[in-house]
Protein backbone atom coordinates (compact mmCIF):
# COMPACT_ATOMS: atom_id res chain seq x y z
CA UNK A 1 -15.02 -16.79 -34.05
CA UNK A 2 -16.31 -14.46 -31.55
CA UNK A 3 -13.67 -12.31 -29.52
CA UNK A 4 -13.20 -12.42 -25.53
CA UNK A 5 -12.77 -9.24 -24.12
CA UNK A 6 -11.11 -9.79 -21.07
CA UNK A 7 -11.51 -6.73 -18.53
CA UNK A 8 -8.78 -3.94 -17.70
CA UNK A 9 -6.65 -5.17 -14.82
CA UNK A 10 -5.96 -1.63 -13.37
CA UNK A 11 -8.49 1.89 -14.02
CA UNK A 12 -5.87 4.58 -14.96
CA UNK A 13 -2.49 4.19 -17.02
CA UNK A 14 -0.37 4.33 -14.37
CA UNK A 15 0.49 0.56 -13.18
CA UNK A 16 1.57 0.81 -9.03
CA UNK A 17 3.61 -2.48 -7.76
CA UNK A 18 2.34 -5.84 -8.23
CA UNK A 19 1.67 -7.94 -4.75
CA UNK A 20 -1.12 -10.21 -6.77
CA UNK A 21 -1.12 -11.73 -9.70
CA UNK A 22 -3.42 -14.34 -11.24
CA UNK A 23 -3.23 -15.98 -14.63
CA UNK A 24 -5.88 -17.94 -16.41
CA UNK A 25 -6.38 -19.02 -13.30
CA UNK A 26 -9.35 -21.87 -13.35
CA UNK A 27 -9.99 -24.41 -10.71
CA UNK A 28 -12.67 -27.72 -11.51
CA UNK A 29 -13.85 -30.55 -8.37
CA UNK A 30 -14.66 -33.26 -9.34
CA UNK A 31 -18.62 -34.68 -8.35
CA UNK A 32 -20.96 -37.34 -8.86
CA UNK A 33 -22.58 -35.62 -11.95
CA UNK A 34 -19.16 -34.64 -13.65
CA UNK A 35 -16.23 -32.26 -12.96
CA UNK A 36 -17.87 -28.93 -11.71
CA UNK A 37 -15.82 -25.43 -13.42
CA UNK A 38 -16.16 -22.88 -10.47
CA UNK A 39 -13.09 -20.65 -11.65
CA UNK A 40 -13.17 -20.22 -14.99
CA UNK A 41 -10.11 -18.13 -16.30
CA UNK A 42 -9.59 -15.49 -13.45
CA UNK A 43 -7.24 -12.80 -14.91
CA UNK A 44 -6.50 -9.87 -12.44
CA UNK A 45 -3.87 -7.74 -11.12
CA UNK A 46 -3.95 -6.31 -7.34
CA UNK A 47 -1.32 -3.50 -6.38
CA UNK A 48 0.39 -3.33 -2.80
CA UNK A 49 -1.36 -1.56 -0.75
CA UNK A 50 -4.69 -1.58 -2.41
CA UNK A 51 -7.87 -2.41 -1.18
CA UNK A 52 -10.28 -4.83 -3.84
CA UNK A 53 -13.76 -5.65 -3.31
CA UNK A 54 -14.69 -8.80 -4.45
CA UNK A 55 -18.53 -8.83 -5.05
CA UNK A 56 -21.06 -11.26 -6.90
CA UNK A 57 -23.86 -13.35 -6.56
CA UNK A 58 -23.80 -16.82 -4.99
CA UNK A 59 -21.76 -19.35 -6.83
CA UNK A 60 -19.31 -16.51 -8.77
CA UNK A 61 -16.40 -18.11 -6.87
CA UNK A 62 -15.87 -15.52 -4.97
CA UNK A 63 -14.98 -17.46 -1.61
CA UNK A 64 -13.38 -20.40 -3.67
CA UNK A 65 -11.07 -17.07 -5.35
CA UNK A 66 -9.82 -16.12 -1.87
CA UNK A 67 -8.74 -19.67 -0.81
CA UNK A 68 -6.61 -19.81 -4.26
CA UNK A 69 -5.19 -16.68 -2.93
CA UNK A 70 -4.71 -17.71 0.13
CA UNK A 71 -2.77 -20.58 -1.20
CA UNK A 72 -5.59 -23.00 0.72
CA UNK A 73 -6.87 -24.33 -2.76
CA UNK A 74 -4.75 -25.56 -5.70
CA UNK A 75 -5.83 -24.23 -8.81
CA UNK A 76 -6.58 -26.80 -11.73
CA UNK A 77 -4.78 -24.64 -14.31
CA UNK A 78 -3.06 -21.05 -14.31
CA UNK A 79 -0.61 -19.13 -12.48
CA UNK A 80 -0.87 -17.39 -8.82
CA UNK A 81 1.63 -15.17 -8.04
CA UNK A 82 1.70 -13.51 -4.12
CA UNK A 83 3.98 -11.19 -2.69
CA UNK A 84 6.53 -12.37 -5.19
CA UNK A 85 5.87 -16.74 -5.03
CA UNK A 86 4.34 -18.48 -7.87
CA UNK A 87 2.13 -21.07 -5.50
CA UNK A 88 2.72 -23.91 -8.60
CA UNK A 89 6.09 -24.09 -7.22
CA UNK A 90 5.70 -24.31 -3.65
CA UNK A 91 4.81 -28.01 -1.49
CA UNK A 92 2.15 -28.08 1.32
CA UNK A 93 4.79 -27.21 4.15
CA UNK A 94 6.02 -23.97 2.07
CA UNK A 95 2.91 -22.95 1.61
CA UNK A 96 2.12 -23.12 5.06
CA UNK A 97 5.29 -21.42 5.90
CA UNK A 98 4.53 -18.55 3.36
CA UNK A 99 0.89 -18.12 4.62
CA UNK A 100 2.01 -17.71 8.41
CA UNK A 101 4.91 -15.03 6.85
CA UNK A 102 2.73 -12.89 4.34
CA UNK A 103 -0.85 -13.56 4.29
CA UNK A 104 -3.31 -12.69 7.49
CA UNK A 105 -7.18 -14.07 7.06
CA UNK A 106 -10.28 -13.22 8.63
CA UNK A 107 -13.22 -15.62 8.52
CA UNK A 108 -16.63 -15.45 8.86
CA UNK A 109 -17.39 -17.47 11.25
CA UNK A 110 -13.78 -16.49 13.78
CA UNK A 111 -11.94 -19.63 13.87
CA UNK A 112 -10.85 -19.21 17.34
CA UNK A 113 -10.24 -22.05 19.17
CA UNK A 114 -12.54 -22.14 22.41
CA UNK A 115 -9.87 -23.17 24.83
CA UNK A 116 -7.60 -20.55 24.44
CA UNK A 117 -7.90 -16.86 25.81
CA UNK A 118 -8.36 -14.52 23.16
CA UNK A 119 -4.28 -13.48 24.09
CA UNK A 120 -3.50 -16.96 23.56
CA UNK A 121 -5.25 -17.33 20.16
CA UNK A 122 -3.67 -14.19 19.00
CA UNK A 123 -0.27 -15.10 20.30
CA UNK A 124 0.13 -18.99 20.19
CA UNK A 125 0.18 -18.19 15.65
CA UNK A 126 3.74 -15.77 16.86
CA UNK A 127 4.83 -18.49 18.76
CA UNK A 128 4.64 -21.08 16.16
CA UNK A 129 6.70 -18.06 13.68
CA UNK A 130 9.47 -18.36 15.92
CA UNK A 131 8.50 -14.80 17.82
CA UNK A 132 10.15 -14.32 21.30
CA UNK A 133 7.50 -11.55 21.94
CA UNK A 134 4.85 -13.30 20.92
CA UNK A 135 2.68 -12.59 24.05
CA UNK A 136 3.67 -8.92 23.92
CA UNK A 137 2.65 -8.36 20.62
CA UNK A 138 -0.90 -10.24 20.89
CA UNK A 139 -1.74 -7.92 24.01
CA UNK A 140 -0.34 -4.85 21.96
CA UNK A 141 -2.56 -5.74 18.72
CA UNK A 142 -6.04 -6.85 21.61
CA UNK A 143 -5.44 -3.55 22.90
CA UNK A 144 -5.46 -1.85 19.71
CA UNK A 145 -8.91 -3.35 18.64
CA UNK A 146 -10.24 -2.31 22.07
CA UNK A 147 -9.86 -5.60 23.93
CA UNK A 148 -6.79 -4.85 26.60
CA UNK A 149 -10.27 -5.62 29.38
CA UNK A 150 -10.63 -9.22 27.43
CA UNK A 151 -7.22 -10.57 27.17
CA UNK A 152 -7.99 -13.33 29.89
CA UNK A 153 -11.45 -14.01 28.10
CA UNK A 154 -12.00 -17.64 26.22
CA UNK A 155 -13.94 -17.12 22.94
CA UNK A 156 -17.55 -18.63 24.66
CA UNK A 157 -17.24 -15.22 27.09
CA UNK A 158 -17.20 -12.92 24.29
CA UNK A 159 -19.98 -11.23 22.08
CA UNK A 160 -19.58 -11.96 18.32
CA UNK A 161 -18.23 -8.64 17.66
CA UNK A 162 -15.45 -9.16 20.14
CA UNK A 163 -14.75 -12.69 18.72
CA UNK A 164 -14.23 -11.19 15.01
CA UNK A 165 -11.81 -8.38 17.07
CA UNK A 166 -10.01 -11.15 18.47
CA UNK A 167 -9.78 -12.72 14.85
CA UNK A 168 -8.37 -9.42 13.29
CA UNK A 169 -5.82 -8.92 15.91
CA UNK A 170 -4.92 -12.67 15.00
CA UNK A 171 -4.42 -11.92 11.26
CA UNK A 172 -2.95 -8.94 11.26
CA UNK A 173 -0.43 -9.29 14.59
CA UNK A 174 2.12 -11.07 12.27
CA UNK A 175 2.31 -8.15 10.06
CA UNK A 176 0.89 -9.51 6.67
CA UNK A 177 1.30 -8.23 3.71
CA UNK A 178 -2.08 -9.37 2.75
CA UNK A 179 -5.07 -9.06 4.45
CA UNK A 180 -8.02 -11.51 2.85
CA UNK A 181 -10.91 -11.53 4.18
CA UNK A 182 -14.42 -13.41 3.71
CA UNK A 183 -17.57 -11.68 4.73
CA UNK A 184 -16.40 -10.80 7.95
CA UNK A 185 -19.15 -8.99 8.99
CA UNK A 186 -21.76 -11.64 7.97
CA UNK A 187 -22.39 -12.97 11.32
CA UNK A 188 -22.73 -9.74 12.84
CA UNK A 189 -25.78 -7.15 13.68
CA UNK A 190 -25.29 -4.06 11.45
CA UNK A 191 -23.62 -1.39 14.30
CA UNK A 192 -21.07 -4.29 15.14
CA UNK A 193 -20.39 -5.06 11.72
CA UNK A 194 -20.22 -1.53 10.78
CA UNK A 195 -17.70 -1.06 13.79
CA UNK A 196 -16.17 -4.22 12.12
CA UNK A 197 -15.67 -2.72 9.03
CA UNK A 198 -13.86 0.79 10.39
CA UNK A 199 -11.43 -1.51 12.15
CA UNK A 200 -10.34 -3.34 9.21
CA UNK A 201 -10.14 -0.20 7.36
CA UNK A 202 -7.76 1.37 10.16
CA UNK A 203 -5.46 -1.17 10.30
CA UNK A 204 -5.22 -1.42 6.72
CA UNK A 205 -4.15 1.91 6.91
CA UNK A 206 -2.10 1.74 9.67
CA UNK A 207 -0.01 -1.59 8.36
CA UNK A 208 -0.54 -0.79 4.70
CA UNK A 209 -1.30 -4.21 4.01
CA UNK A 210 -3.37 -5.07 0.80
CA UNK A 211 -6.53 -5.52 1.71
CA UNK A 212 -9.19 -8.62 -0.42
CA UNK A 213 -12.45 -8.44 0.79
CA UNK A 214 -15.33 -10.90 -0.28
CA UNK A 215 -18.46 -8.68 0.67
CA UNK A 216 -22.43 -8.69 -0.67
CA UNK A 217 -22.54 -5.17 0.59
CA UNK A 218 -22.22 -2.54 -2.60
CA UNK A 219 -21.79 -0.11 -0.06
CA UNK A 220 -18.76 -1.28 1.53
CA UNK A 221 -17.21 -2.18 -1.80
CA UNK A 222 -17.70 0.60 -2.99
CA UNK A 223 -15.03 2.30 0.04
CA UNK A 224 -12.04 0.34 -1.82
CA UNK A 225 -9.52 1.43 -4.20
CA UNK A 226 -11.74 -1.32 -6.98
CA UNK A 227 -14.51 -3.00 -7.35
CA UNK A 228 -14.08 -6.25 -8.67
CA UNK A 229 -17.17 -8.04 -9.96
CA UNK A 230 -17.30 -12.14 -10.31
CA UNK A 231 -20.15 -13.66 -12.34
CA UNK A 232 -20.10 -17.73 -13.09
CA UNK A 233 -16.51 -18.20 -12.48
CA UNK A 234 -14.69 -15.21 -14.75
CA UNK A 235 -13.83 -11.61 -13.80
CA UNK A 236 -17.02 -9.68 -15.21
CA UNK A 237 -15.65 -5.98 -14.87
CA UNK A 238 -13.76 -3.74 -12.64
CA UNK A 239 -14.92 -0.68 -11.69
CA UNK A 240 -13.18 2.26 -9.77
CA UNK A 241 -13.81 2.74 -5.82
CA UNK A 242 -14.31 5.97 -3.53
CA UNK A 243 -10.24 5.62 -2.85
CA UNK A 244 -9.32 5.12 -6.64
């Protein structure tokens, strides 16, 4: 019988803390033709603070991989372990609860809701965590993407650029100590994005959150701690970043 060589979970012999852990992690939907494997036995380790690059082509999982982390999508099989809770043991409303506390997400496509001003979409996510400053802290986190002129701006009066600013200051205002986030600079012309991109990087820095990032761009992978590369559903090799 052949042997599976499963790739090294960390470059180096040094192991920092643990903040992510998955475990034969495999998630099937079910379809018209038959059950459909998309995650096929993740196994991978990510250390606080890091930043991982998740790249691959179309269909690797990589998207459905950061909604397991996210806690958004229920694995089939396997264990998922964030910031210290095993998602297999936690109920819809925990989950919820746990994502607002510890987990900040940027989408593609913003997610802002059009009939707020960008200080209410950052700040209405604080109110709902119980935050007495909630307002406070969304204009403090606007201002630090370079948005203090838009706070009073709905989502339809601002460029794409400035939506995805408004959608970082949302994800990281709470503090997270995990920052996920899925092509966030695909809807974006290449100076925005790139401005984009040096954002996320300096508040990763400045919050020391860990830092996912789903990206077809080598380039930008290749400015994290790892490179972690997804082919059909399994983790097909790690490979050491420009911060490694």
């Amino acid at each position: 019988m052949q042997n599976t060589v499963r790739p090294a979970l960390y470059l180096g012999q040094n192991l920092p803390e643990t903040i992510i852990e998955l475990d034969s992690v495999k998630l099937s939907l079910p379809s018209a033709a038959g059950p459909v494997n998309i995650l096929k036995g993740i196994d991978l380790k990510i250390a606080k603070g890091e930043t991982a690059g998740l790249v691959g082509p179309s269909g690797s999982g990589k998207s459905t991989l950061l909604m397991v982390l996210a806690g958004l999508e229920r694995p089939s099989s396997g264990r998922v372990t964030c910031a210290g809770a095993e998602f297999t043991r936690l109920g819809e409303d925990e989950l919820a609860r746990f994502r607002r506390d510890h987990i900040g997400i940027v989408f593609q496509s913003f997610h802002l809701i059009p009939t707020m001003t960008a200080l209410e979409n950052v700040a209405i996510p604080l109110e709902f965590a119980g935050r007495a400053d909630a307002f406070d802290r969304a204009e403090e986190e606007l201002k630090l993407v370079g948005l203090g002129h838009r706070l009073t701006h709905y989502p339809g009066q601002l460029s794409g650029g400035e939506q995805q600013r408004v959608a970082l200051a949302r994800a990281v205002a709470g503090d997270p100590d995990i920052l996920l986030a899925d092509e966030p600079t695909g809807n974006l012309d290449q100076s925005t994005g790139h401005e984009i991109i040096e954002l996320m990087f300096d508040l990763h820095a400045r919050k020391n959150a860990t830092l996912v990032l789903i990206t077809h761009d080598e380039a930008l992978a290749a400015r994290c701690h790892r490179i972690v590369r997804l082919r059909d559903g399994l983790v097909e090799k790690i490979e050491a970043g420009a911060l490694a």
